[in-house]
PDB file of N, CA and C in Angstrom:
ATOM      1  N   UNK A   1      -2.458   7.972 -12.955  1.00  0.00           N
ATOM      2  CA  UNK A   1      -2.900   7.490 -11.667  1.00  0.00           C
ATOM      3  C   UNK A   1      -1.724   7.056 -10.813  1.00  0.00           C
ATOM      4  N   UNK A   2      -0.599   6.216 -11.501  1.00  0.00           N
ATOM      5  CA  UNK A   2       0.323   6.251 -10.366  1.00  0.00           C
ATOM      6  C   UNK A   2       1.673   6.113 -11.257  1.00  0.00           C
ATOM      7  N   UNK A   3       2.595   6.189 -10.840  1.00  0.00           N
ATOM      8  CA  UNK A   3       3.885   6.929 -11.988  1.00  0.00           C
ATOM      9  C   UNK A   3       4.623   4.970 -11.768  1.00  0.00           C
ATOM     10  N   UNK A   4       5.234   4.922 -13.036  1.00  0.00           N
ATOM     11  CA  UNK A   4       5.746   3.852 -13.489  1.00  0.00           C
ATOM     12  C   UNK A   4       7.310   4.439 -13.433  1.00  0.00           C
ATOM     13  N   UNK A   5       8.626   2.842 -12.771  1.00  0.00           N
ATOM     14  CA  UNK A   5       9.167   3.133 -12.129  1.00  0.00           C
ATOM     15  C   UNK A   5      10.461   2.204 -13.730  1.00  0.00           C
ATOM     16  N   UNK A   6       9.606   1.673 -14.291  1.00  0.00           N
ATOM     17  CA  UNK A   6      10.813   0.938 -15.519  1.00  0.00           C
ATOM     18  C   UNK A   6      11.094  -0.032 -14.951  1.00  0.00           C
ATOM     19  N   UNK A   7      10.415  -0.789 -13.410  1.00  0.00           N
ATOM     20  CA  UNK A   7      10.902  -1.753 -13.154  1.00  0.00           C
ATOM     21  C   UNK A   7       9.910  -2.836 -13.657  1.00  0.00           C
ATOM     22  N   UNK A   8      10.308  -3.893 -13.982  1.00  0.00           N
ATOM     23  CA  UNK A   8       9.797  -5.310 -14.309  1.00  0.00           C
ATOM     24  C   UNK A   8       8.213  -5.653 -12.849  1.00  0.00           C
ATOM     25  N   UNK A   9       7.466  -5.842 -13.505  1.00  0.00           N
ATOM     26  CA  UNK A   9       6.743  -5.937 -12.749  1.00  0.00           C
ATOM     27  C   UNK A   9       6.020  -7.742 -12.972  1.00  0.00           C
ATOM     28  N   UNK A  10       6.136  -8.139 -11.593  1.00  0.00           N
ATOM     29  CA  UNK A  10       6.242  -9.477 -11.461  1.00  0.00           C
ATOM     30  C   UNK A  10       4.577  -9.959 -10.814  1.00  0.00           C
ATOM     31  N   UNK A  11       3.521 -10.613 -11.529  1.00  0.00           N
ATOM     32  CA  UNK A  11       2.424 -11.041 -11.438  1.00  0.00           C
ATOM     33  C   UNK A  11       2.151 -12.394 -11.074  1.00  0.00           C
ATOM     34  N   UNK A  12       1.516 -13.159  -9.968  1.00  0.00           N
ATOM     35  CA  UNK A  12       1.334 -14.443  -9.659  1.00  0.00           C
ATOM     36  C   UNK A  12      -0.263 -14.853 -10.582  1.00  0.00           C
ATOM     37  N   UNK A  13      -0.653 -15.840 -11.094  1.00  0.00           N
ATOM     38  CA  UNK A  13      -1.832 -16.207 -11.332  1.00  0.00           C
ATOM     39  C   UNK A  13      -2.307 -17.330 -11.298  1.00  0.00           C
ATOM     40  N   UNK A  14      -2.922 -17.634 -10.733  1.00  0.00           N
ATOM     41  CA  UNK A  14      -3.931 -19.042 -10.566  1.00  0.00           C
ATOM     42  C   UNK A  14      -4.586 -19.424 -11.959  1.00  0.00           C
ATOM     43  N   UNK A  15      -4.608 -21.134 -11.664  1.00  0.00           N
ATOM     44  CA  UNK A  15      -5.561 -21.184 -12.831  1.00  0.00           C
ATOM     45  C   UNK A  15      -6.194 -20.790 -13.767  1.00  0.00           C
ATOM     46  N   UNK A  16      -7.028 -20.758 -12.702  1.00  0.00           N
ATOM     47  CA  UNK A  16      -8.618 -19.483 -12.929  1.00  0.00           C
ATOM     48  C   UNK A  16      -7.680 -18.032 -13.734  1.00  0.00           C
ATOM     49  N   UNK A  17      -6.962 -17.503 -13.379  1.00  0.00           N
ATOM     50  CA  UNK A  17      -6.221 -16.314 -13.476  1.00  0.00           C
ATOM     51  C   UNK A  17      -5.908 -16.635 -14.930  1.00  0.00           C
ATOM     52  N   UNK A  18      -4.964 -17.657 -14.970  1.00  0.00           N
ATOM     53  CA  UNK A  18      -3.893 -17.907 -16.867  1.00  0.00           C
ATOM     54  C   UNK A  18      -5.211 -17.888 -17.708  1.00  0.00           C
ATOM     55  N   UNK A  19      -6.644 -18.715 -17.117  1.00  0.00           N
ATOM     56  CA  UNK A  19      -7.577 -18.600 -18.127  1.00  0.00           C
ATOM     57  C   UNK A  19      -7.784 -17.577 -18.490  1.00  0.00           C
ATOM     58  N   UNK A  20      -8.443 -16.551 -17.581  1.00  0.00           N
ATOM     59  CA  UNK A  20      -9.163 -14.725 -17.581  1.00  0.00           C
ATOM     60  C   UNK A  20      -7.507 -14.753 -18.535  1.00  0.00           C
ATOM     61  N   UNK A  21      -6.409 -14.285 -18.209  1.00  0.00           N
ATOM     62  CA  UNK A  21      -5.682 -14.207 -19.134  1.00  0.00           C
ATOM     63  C   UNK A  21      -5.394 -13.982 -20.676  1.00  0.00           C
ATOM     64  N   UNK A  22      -6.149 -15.834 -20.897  1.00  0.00           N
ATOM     65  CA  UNK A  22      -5.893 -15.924 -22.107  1.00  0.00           C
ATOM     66  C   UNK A  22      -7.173 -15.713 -22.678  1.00  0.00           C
ATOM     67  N   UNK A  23      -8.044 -15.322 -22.297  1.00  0.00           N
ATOM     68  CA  UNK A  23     -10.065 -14.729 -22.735  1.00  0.00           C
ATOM     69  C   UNK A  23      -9.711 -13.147 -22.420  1.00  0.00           C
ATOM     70  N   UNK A  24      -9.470 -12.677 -21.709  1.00  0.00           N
ATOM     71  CA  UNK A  24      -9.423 -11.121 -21.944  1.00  0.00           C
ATOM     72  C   UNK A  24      -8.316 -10.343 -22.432  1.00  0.00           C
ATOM     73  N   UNK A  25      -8.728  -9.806 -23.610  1.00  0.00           N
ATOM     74  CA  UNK A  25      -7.299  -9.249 -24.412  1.00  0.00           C
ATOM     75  C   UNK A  25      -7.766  -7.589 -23.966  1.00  0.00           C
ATOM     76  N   UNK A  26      -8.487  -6.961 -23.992  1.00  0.00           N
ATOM     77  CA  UNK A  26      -8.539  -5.493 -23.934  1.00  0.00           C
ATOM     78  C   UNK A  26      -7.440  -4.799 -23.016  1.00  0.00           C
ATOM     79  N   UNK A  27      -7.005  -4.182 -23.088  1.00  0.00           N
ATOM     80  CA  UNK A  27      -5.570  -3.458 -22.363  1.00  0.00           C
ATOM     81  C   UNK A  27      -5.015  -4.748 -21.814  1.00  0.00           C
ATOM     82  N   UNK A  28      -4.419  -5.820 -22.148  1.00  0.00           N
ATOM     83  CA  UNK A  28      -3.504  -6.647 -21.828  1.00  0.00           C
ATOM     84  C   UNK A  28      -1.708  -6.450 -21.992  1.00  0.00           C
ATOM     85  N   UNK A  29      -1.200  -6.694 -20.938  1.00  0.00           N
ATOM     86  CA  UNK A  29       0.158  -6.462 -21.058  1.00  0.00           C
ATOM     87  C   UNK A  29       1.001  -7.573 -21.761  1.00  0.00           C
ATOM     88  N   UNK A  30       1.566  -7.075 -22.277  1.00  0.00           N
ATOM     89  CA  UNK A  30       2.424  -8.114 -23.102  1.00  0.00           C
ATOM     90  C   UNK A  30       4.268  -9.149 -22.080  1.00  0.00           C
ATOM     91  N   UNK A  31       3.608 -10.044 -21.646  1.00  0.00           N
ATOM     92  CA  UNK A  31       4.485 -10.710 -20.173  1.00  0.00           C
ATOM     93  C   UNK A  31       5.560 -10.332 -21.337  1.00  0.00           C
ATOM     94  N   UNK A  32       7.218 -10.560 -20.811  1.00  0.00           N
ATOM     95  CA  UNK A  32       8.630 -10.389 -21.076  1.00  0.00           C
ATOM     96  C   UNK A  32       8.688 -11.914 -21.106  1.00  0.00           C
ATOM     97  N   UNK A  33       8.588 -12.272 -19.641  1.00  0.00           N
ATOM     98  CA  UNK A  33       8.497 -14.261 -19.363  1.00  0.00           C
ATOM     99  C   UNK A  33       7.471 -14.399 -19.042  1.00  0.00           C
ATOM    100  N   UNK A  34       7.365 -15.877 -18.611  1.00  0.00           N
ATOM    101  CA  UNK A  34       6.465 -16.803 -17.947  1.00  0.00           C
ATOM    102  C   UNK A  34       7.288 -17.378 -17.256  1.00  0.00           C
ATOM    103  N   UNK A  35       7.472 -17.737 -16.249  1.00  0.00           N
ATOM    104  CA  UNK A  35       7.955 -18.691 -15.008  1.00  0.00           C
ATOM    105  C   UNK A  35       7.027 -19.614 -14.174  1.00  0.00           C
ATOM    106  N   UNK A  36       6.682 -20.456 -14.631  1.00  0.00           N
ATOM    107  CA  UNK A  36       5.785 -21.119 -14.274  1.00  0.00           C
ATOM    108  C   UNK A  36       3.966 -20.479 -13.715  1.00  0.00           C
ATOM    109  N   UNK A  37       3.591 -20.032 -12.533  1.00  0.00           N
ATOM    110  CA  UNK A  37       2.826 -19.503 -12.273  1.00  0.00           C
ATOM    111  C   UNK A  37       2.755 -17.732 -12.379  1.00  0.00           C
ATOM    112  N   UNK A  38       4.409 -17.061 -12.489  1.00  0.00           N
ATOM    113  CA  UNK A  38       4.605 -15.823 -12.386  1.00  0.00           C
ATOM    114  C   UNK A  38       4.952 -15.154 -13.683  1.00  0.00           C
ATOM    115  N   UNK A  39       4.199 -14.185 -13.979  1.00  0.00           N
ATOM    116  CA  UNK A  39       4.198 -13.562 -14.867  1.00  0.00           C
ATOM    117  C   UNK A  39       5.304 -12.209 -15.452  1.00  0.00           C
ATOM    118  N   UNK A  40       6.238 -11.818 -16.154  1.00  0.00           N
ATOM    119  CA  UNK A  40       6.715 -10.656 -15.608  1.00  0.00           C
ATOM    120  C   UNK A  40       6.234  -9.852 -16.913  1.00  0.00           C
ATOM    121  N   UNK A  41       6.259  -8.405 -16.687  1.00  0.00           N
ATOM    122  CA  UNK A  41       5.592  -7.633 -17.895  1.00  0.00           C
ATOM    123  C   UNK A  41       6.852  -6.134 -17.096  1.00  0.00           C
ATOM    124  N   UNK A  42       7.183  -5.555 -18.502  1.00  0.00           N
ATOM    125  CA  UNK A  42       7.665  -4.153 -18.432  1.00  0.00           C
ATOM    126  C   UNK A  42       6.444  -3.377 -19.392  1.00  0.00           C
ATOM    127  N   UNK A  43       5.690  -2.568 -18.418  1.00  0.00           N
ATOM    128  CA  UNK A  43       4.425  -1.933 -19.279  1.00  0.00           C
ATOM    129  C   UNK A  43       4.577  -0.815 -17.720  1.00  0.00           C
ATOM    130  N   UNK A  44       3.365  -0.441 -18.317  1.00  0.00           N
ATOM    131  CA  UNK A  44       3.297   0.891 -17.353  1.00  0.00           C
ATOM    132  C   UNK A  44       2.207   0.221 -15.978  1.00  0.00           C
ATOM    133  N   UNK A  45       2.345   0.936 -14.731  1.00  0.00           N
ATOM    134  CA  UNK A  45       1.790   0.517 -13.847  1.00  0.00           C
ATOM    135  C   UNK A  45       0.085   0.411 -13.885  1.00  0.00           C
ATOM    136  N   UNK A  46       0.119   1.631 -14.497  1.00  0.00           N
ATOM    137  CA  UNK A  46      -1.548   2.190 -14.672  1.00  0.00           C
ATOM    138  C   UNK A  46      -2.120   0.802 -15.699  1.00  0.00           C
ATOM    139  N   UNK A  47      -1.709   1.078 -16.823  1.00  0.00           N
ATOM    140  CA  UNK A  47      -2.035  -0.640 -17.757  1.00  0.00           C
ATOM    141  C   UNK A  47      -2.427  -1.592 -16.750  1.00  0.00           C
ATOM    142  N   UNK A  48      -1.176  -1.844 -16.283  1.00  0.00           N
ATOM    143  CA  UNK A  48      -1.211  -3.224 -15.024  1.00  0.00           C
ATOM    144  C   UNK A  48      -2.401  -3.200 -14.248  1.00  0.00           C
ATOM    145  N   UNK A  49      -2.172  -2.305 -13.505  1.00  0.00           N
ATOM    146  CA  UNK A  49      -3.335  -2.150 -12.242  1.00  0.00           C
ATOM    147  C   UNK A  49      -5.021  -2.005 -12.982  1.00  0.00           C
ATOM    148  N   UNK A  50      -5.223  -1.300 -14.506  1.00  0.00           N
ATOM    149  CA  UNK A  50      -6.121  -1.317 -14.664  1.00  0.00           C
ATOM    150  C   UNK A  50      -6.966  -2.821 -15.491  1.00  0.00           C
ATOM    151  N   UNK A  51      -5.774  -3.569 -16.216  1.00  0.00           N
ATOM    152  CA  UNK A  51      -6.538  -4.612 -16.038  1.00  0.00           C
ATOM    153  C   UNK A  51      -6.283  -6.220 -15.073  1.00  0.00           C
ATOM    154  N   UNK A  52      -5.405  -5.703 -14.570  1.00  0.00           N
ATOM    155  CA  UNK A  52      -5.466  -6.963 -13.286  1.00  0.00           C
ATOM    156  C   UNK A  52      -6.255  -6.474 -12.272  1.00  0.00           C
ATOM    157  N   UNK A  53      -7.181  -5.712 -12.296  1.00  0.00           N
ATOM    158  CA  UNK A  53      -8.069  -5.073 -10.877  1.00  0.00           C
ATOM    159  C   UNK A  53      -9.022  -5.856 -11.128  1.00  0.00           C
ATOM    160  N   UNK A  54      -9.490  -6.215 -12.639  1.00  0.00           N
ATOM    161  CA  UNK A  54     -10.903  -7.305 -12.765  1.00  0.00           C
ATOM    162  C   UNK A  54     -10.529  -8.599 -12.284  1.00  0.00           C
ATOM    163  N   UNK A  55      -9.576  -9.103 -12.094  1.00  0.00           N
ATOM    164  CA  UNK A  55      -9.263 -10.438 -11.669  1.00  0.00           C
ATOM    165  C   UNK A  55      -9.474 -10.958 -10.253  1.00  0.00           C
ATOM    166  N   UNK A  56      -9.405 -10.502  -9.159  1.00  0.00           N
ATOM    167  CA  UNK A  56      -9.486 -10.457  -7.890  1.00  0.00           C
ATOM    168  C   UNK A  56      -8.535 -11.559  -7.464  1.00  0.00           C
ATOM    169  N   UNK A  57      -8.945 -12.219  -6.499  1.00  0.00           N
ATOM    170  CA  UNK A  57      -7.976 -13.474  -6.038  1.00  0.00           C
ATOM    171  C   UNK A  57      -7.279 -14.259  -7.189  1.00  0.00           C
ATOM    172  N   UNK A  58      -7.475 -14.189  -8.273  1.00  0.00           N
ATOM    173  CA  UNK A  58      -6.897 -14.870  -9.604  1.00  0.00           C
ATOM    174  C   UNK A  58      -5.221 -14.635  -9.784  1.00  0.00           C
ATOM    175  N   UNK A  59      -5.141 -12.748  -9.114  1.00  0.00           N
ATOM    176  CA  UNK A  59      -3.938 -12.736  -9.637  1.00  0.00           C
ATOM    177  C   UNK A  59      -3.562 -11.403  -8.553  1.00  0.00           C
ATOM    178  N   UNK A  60      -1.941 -12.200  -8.276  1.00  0.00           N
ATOM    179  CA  UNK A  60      -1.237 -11.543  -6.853  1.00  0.00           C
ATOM    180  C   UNK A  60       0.042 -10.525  -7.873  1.00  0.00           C
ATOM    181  N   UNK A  61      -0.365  -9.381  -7.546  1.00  0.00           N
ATOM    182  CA  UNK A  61       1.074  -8.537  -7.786  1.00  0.00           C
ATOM    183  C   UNK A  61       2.053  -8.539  -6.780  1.00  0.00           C
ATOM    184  N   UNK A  62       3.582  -9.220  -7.126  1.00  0.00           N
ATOM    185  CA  UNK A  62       4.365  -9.688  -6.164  1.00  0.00           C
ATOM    186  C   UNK A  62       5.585  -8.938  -6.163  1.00  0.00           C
ATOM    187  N   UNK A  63       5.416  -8.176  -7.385  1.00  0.00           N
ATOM    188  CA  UNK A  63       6.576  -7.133  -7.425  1.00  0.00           C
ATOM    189  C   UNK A  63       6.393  -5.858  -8.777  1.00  0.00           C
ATOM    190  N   UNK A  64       6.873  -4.556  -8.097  1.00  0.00           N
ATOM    191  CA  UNK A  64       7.123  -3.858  -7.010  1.00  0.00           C
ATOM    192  C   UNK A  64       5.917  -4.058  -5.742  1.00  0.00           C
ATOM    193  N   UNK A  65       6.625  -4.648  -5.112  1.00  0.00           N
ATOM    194  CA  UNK A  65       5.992  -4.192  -3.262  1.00  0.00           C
ATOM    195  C   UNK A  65       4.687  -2.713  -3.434  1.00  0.00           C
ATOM    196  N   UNK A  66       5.459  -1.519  -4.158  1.00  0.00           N
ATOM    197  CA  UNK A  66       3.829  -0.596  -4.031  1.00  0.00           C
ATOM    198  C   UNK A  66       3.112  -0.633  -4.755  1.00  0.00           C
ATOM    199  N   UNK A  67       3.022  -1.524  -5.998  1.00  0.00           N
ATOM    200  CA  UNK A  67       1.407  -1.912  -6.632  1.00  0.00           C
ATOM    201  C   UNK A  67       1.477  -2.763  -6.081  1.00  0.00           C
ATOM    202  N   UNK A  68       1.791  -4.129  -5.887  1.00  0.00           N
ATOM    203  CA  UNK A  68       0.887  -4.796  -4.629  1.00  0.00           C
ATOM    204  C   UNK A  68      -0.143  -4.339  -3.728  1.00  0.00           C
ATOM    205  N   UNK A  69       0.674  -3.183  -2.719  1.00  0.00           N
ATOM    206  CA  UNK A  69       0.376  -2.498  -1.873  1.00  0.00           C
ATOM    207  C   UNK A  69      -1.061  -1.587  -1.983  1.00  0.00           C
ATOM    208  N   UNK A  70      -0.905  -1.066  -3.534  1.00  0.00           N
ATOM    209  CA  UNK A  70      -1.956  -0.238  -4.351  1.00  0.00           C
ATOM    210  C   UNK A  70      -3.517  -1.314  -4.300  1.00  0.00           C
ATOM    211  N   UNK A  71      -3.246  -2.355  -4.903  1.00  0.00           N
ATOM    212  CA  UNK A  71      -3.874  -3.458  -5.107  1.00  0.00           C
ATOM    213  C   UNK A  71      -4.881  -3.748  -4.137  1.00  0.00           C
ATOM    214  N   UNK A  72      -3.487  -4.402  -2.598  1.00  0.00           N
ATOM    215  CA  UNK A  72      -5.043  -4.751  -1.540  1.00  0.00           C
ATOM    216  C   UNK A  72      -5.217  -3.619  -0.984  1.00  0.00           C
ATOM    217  N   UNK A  73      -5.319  -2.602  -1.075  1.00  0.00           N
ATOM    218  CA  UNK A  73      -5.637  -1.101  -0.801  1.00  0.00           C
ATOM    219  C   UNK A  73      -6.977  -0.884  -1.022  1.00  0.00           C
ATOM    220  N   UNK A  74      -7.039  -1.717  -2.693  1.00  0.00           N
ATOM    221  CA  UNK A  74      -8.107  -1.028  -3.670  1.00  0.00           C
ATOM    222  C   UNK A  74      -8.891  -2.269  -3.270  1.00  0.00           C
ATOM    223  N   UNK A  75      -8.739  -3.270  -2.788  1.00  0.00           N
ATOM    224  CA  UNK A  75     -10.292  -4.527  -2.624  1.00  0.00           C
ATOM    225  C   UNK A  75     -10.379  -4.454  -1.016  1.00  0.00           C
ATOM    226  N   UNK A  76      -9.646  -3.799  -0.441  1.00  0.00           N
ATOM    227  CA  UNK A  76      -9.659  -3.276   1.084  1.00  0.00           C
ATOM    228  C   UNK A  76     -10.782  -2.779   1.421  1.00  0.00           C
ATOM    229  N   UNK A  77     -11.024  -1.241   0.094  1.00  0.00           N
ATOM    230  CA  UNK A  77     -11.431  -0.368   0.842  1.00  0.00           C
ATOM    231  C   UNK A  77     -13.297  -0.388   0.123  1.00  0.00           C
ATOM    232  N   UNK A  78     -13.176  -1.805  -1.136  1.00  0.00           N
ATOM    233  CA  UNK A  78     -14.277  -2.147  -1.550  1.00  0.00           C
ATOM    234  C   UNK A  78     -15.043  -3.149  -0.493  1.00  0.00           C
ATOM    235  N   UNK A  79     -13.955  -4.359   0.100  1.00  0.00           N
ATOM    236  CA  UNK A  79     -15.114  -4.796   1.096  1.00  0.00           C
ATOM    237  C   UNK A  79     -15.247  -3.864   1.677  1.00  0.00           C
ATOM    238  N   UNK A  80     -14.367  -2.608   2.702  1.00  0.00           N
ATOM    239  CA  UNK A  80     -15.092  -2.122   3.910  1.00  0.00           C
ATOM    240  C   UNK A  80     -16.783  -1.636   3.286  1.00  0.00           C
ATOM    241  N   UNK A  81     -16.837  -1.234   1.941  1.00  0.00           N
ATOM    242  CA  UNK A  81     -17.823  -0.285   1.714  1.00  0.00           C
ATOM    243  C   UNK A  81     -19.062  -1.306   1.600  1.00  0.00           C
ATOM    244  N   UNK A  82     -18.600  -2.820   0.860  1.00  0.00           N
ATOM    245  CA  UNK A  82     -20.196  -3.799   0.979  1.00  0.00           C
ATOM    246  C   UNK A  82     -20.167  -4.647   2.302  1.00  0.00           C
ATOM    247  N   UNK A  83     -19.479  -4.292   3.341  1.00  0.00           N
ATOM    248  CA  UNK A  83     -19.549  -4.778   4.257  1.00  0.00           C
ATOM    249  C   UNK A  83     -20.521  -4.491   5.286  1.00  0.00           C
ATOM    250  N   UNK A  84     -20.249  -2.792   5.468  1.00  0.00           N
ATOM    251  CA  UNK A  84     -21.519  -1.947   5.741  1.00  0.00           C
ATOM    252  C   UNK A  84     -22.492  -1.716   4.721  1.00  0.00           C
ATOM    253  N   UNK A  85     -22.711  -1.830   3.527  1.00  0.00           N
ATOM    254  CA  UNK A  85     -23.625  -1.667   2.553  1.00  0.00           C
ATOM    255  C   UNK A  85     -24.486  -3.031   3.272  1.00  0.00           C
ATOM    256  N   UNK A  86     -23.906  -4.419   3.556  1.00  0.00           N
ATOM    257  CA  UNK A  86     -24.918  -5.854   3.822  1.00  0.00           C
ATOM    258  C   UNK A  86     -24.841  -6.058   5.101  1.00  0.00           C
ATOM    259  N   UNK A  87     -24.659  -5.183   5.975  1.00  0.00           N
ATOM    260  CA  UNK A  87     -24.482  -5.994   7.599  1.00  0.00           C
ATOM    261  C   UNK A  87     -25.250  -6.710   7.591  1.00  0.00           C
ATOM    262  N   UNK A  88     -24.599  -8.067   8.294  1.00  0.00           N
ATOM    263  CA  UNK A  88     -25.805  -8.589   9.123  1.00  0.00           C
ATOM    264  C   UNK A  88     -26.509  -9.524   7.936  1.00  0.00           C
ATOM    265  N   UNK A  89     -26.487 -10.108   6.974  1.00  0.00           N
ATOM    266  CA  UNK A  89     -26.770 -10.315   5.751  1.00  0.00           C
ATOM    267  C   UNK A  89     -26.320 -11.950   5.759  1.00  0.00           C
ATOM    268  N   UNK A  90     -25.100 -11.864   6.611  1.00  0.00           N
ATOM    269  CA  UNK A  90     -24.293 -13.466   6.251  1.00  0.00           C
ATOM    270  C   UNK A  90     -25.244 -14.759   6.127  1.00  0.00           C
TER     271      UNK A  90
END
């Protein structure tokens, strides 16, 4: 799905986030560090993106810049779709 670059890929997580963390093991990346709130992992992008996509606001990809980018792309283009799925609904 998207080609892995060997760079260190750097993860922010909330609270809420370190918990989901430490409760969901299925394709989990194995961090390098911990730096207080930021996570870093050398794994493949696809890994990454496929299980930090269940997390939502829990957890910010802060580096590389294009999975970030991949990221609010992918909850972008999910509100536009329940946005028009509930008009008018608020």
């Amino acid at each position: 799905m998207y080609p892995s670059d060997n760079e260190p890929i750097k993860v922010q997580l909330t609270d809420k986030g370190k918990i989901m963390f430490d409760k969901i093991y299925l394709y989990r990346p194995t961090p390098v560090s911990i730096e207080g709130d930021i996570y870093t992992f050398n794994c493949s992008a696809n890994q990454l993106l496929y299980y930090f996509e269940r997390f939502g606001d829990a957890a910010l990809i802060l580096s590389p810049k294009k999975l970030g980018i991949f990221m609010r792309n992918y909850y972008h283009y999910a509100l536009k779709k329940y946005k028009s799925l509930y008009k008018n609904t608020d």
